[in-house]
Protein backbone atom coordinates (compact mmCIF):
# COMPACT_ATOMS: atom_id res chain seq x y z
CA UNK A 1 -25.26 11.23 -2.88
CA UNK A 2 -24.97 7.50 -2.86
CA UNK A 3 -23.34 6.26 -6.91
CA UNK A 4 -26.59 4.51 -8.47
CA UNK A 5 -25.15 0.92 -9.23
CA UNK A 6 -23.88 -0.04 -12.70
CA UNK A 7 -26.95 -1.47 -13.73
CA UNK A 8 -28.99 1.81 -12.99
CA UNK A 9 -26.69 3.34 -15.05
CA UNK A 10 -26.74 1.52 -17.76
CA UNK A 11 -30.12 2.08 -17.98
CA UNK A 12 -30.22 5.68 -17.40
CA UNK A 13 -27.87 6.02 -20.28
CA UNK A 14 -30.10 4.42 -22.10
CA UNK A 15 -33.24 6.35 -21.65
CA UNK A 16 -30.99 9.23 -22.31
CA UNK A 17 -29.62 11.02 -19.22
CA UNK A 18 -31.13 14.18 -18.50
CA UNK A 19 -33.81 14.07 -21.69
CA UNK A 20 -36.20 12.76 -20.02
CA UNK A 21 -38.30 16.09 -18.21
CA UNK A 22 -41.81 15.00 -18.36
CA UNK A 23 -44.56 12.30 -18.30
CA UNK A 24 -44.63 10.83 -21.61
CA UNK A 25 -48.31 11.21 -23.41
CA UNK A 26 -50.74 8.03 -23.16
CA UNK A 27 -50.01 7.44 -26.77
CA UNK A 28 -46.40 6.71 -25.70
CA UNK A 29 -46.37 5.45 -22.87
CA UNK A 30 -46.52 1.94 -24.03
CA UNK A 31 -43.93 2.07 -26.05
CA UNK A 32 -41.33 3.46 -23.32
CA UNK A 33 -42.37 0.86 -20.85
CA UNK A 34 -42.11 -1.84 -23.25
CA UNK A 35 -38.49 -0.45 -23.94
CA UNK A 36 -38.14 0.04 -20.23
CA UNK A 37 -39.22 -3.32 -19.15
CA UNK A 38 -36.66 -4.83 -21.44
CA UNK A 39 -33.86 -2.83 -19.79
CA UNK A 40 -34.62 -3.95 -16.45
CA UNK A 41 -34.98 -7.59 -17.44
CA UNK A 42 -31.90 -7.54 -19.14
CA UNK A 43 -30.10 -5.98 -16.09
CA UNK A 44 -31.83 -8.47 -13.64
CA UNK A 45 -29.20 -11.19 -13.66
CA UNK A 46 -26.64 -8.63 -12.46
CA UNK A 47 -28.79 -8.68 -9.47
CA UNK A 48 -27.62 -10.43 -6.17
CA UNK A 49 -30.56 -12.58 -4.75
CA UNK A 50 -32.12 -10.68 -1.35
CA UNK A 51 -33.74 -11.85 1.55
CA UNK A 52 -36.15 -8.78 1.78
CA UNK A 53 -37.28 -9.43 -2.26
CA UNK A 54 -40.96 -10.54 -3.24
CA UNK A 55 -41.60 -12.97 -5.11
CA UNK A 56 -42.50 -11.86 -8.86
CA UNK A 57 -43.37 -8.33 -7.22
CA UNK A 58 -42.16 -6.44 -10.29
CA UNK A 59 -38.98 -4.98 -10.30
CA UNK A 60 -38.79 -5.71 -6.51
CA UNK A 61 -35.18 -6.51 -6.07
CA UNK A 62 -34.31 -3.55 -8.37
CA UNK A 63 -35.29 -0.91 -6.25
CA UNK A 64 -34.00 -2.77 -3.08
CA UNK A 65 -30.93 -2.69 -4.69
CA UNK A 66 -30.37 0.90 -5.62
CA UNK A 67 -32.54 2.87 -2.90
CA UNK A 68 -31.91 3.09 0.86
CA UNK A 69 -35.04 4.62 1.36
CA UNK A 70 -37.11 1.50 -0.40
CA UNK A 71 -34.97 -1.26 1.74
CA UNK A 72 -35.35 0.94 5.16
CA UNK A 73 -39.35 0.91 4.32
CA UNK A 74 -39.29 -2.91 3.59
CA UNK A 75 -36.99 -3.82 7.37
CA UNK A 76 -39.49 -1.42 9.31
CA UNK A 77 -41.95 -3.32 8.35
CA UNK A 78 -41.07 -6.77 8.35
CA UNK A 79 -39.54 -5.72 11.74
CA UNK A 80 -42.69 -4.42 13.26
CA UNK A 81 -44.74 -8.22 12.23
CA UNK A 82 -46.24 -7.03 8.42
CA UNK A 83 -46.99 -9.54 6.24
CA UNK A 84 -47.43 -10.48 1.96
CA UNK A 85 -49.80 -11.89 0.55
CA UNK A 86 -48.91 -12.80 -3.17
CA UNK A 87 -52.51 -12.57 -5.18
CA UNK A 88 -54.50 -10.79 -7.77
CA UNK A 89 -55.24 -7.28 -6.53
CA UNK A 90 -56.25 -4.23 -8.88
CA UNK A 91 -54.92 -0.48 -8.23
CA UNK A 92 -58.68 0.81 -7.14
CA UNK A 93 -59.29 -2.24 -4.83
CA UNK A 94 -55.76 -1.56 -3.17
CA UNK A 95 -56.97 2.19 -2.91
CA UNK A 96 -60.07 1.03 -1.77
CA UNK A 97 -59.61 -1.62 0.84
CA UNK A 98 -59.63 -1.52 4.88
CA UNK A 99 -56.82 -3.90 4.53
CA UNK A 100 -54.85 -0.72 4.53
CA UNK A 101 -55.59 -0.72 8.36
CA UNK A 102 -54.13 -4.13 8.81
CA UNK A 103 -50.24 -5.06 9.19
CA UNK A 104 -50.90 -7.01 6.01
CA UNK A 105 -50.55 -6.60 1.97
CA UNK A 106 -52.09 -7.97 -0.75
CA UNK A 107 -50.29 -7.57 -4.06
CA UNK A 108 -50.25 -9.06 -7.66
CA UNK A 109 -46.84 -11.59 -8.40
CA UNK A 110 -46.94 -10.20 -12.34
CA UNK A 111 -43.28 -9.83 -12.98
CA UNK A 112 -42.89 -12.57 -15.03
CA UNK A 113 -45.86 -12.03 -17.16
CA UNK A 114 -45.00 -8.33 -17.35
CA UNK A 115 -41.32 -9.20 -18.80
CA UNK A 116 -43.10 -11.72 -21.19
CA UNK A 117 -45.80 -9.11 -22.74
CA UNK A 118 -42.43 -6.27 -23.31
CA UNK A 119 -40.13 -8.88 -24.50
CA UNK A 120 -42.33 -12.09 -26.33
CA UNK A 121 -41.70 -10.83 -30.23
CA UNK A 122 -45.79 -11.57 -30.94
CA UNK A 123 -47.32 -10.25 -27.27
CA UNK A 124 -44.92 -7.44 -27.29
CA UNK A 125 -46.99 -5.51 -30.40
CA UNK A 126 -49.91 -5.12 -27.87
CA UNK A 127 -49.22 -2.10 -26.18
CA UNK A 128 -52.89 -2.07 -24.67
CA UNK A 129 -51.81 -5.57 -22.89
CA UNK A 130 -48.92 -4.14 -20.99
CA UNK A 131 -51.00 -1.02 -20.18
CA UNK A 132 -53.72 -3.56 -19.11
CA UNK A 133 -50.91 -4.91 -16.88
CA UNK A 134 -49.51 -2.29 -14.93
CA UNK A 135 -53.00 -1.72 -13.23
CA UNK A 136 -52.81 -4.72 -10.98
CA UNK A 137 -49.25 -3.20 -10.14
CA UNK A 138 -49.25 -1.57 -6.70
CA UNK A 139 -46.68 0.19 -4.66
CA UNK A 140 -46.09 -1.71 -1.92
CA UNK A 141 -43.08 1.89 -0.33
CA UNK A 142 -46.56 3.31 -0.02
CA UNK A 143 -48.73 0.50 1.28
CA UNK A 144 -45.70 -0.22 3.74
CA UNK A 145 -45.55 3.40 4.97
CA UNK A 146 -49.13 3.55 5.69
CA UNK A 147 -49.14 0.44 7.50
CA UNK A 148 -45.46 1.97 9.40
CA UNK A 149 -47.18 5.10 10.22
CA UNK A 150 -50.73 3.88 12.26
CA UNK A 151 -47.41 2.26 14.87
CA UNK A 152 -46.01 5.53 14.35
CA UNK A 153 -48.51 8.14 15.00
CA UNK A 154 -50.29 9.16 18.38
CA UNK A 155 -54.12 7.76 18.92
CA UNK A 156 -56.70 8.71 16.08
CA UNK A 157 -59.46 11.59 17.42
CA UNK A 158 -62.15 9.55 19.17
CA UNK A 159 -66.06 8.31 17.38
CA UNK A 160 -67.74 11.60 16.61
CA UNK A 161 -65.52 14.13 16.54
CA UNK A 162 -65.42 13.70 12.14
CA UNK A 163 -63.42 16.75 10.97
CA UNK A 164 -60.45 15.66 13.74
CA UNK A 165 -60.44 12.40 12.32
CA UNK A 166 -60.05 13.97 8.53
CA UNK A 167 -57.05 16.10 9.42
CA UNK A 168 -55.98 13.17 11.39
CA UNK A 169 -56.26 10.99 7.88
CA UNK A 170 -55.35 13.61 5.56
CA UNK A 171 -52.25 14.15 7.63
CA UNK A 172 -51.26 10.85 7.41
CA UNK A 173 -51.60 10.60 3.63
CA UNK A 174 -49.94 13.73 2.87
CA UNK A 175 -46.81 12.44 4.94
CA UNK A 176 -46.84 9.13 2.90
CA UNK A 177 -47.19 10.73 -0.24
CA UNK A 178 -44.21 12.61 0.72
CA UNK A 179 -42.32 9.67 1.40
CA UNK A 180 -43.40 8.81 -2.70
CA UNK A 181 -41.72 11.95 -3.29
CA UNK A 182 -38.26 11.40 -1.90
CA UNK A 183 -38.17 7.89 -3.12
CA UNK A 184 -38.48 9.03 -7.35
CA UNK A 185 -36.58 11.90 -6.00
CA UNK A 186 -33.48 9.39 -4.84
CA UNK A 187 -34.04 7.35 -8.28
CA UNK A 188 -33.98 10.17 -10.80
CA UNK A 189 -35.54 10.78 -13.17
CA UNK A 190 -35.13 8.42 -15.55
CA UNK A 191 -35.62 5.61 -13.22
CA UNK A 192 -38.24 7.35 -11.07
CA UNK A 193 -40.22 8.02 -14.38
CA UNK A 194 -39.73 4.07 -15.82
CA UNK A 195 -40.60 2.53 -11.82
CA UNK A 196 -43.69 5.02 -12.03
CA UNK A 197 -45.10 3.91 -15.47
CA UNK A 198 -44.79 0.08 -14.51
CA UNK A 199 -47.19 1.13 -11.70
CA UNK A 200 -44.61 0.20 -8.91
CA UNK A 201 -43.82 3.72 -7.51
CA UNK A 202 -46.51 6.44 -7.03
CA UNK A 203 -44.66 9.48 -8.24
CA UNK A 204 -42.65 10.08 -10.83
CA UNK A 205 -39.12 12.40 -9.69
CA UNK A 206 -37.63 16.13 -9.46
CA UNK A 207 -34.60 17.18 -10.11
CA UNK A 208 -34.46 18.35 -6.55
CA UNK A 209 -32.79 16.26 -4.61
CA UNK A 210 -29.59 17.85 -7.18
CA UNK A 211 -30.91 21.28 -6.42
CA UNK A 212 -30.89 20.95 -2.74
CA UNK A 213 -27.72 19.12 -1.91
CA UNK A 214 -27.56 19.49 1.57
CA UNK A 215 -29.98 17.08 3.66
CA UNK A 216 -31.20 20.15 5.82
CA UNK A 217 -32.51 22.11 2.98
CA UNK A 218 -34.28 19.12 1.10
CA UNK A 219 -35.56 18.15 4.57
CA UNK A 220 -37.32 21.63 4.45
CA UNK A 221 -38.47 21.29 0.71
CA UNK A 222 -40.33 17.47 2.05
CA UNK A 223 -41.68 19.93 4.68
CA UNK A 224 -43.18 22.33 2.37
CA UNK A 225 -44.07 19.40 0.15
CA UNK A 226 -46.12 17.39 2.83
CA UNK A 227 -48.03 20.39 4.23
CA UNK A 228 -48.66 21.55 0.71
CA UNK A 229 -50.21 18.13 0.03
CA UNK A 230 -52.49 18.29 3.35
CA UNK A 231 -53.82 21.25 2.91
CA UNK A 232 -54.40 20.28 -1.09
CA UNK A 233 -56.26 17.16 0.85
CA UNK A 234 -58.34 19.72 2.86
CA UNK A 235 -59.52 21.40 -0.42
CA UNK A 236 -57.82 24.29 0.32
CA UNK A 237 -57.55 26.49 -3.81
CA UNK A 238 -54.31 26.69 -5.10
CA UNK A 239 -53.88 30.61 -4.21
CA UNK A 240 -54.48 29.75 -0.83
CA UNK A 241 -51.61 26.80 -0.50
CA UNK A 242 -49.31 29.11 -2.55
CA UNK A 243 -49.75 31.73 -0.50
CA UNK A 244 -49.92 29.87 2.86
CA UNK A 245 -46.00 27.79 1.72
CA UNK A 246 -45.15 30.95 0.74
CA UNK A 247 -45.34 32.31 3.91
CA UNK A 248 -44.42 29.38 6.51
CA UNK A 249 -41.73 28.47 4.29
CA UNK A 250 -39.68 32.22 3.38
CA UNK A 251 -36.44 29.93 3.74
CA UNK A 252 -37.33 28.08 0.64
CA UNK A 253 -37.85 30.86 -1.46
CA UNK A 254 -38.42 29.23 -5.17
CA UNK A 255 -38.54 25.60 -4.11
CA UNK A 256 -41.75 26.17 -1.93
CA UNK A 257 -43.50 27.11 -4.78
CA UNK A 258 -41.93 24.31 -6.55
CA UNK A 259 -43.30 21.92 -3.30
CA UNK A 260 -46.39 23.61 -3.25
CA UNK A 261 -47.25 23.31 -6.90
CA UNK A 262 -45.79 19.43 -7.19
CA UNK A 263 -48.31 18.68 -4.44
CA UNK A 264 -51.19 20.03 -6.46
CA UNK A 265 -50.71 17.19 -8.93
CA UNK A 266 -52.25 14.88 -7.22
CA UNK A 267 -54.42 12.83 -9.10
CA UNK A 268 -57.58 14.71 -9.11
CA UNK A 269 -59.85 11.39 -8.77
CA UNK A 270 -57.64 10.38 -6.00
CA UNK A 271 -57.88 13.95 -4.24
CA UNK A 272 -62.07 14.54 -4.90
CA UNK A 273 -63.11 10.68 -4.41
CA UNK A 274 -60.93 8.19 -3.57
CA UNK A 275 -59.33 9.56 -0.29
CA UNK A 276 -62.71 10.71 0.88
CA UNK A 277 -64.47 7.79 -0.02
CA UNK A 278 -62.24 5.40 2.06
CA UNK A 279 -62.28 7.36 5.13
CA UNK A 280 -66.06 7.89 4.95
CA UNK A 281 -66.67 3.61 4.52
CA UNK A 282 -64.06 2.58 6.68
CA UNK A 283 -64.60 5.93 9.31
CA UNK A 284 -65.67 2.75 11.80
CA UNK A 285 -62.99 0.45 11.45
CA UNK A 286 -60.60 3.08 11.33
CA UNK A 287 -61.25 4.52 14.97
CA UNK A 288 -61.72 0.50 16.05
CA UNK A 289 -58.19 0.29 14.72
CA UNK A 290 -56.32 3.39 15.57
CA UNK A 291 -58.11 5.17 18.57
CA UNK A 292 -55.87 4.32 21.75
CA UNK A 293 -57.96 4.91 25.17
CA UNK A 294 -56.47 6.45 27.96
CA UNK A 295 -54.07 7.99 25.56
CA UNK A 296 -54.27 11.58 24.20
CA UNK A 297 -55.47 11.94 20.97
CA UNK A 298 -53.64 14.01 17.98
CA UNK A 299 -56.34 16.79 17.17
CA UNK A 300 -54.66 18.92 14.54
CA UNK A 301 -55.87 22.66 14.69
CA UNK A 302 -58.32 24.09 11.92
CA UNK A 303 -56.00 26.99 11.23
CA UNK A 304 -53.54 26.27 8.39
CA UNK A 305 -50.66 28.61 9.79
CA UNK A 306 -50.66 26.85 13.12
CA UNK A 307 -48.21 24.55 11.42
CA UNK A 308 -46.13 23.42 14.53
CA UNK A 309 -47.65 19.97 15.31
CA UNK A 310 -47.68 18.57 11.73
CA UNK A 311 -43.93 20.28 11.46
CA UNK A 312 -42.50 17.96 14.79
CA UNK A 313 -44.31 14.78 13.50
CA UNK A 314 -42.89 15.07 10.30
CA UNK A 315 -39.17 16.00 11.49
CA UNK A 316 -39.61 12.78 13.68
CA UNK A 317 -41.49 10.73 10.31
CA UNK A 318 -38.51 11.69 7.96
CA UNK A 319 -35.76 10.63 10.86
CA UNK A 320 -37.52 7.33 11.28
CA UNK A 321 -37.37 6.81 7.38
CA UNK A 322 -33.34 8.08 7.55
CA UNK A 323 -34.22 10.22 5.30
């Protein structure tokens, strides 16, 4: 594994290396992302200017400079015509938006103003302001990856044929939200849990990328993590998924519980509304945008152990990402 750089360090000292094991409580999360934010501002002008930063996205250049995975995202991207846009977008309208179907990304240029409310001496006592804060803070790995992936993937199920098209979407998400996974997984915890808080990652970090030192067998644990979190997106209960990883994964042994389980944490909101929501008011656009006549289709089977298809897209997904 790839030395985090001195700065990363630093602040993973810090925090306390190897204390940190869980998401903080509401009540405290304030107070570790003020002491968080002031960390990373402090470290920032140890940071070599990039070509591939965002203007006054926060922490931006940060995790371009100590993840792989995070700068590959950003060059695929760029590379394949994307596009910023630098304005005031909430969390639920990013979640919420058919701009997710367009090679385009709104986000909110708050960096400066979120350094000023951890670090100003008066505006720093205000918790509830930084809180406030971090909800116009959006992960723009994630929005990238989606955008990356409609490029990626075969032709969307044609108009009418509805539950094709939601295995075809809840596919999709699960391998982006896997993608979420390995990037907190790279960081560590500490710095997976402090990116996550400020709103700028989606998921917060395992330990197992150190468990599962060799790149086949983590490969395998994203596998068991993805299809855990597709069939959690096709309401499948949580004995079922258990018992379904437990079975296409026997490899695993432990650690596909351990996928299986980290998938189901999801936020529930997200899982029961959100992601059902957008697919339902954008099903239109979305076949406009991602059905490809004349070529074939990817129609994922309705039988959760007929796992081959969603295994060969995702070997191919994780390659692309280098991962």
């Amino acid at each position: 594994m790839k030395q985090k750089p001195k700065w990363a360090q630093c602040i993973i000292a810090s925090i306390g290396s190897g204390k940190v094991s869980k998401i903080p409580a509401l009540q405290k999360q304030g107070g570790f992302l003020k002491r968080g934010i002031r960390l990373l501002a402090e470290s920032q002008d140890s940071l070599a200017k990039d070509a591939l930063s965002l203007l006054e996205q926060p922490f931006d250049l940060h995790l371009l400079n100590c993840s792989s995975l995070y700068r590959r995202s950003r060059q695929i991207y760029l590379k394949q015509g994307g596009t910023f846009v630098p304005t005031l977008v909430s969390s639920p309208r990013t979640l919420s938006s058919a701009i997710l179907l367009e090679q385009q990304i709104e986000y909110s240029p708050l960096e400066r103003e979120l350094i000023w409310s951890a670090t100003n001496p008066i505006q720093s006592k205000n918790l509830d302001h930084l809180l406030l804060l971090r909800t116009y803070c959006s992960s723009l790995f994630h929005e990238q990856n989606h955008r990356i992936l409609w490029k990626f993937l075969p032709s969307c199920p044609p108009e009418g044929d509805l539950e094709s098209l939601r295995r075809f979407l809840n596919f999709a998400e699960s391998l982006v939200i896997t993608l979420d996974m390995a990037l907190a997984d790279g960081l560590g915890l500490e710095l997976g849990l402090l990116f996550y808080l400020t709103g700028v990652i989606y998921d917060p970090g395992s330990t197992i990328w150190l468990e599962l030192s060799k790149k086949r067998d983590y490969r395998n644990y994203l596998q068991a993590a993805m299809y855990s979190t597709y069939l959690h997106l096709e309401f499948y209960s949580e004995d079922q998924i258990l018992k379904i990883i437990s079975a296409l994964f026997p490899c695993l042994s432990r650690f596909a519980q351990r996928a299986a389980i980290r998938s189901m944490r999801l936020d529930p909101l997200f899982v029961q509304n959100t992601n059902l929501s957008w697919q339902k008011r954008n099903r239109n656009e979305i076949v406009r945008k991602l059905f490809r006549p004349g070529q074939p289709a990817l129609v994922l089977p309705p039988d959760p152990m007929t796992y081959h298809q969603h295994y060969l897209i995702a070997e191919k997904w994780f390659e692309r990402m280098g991962l």
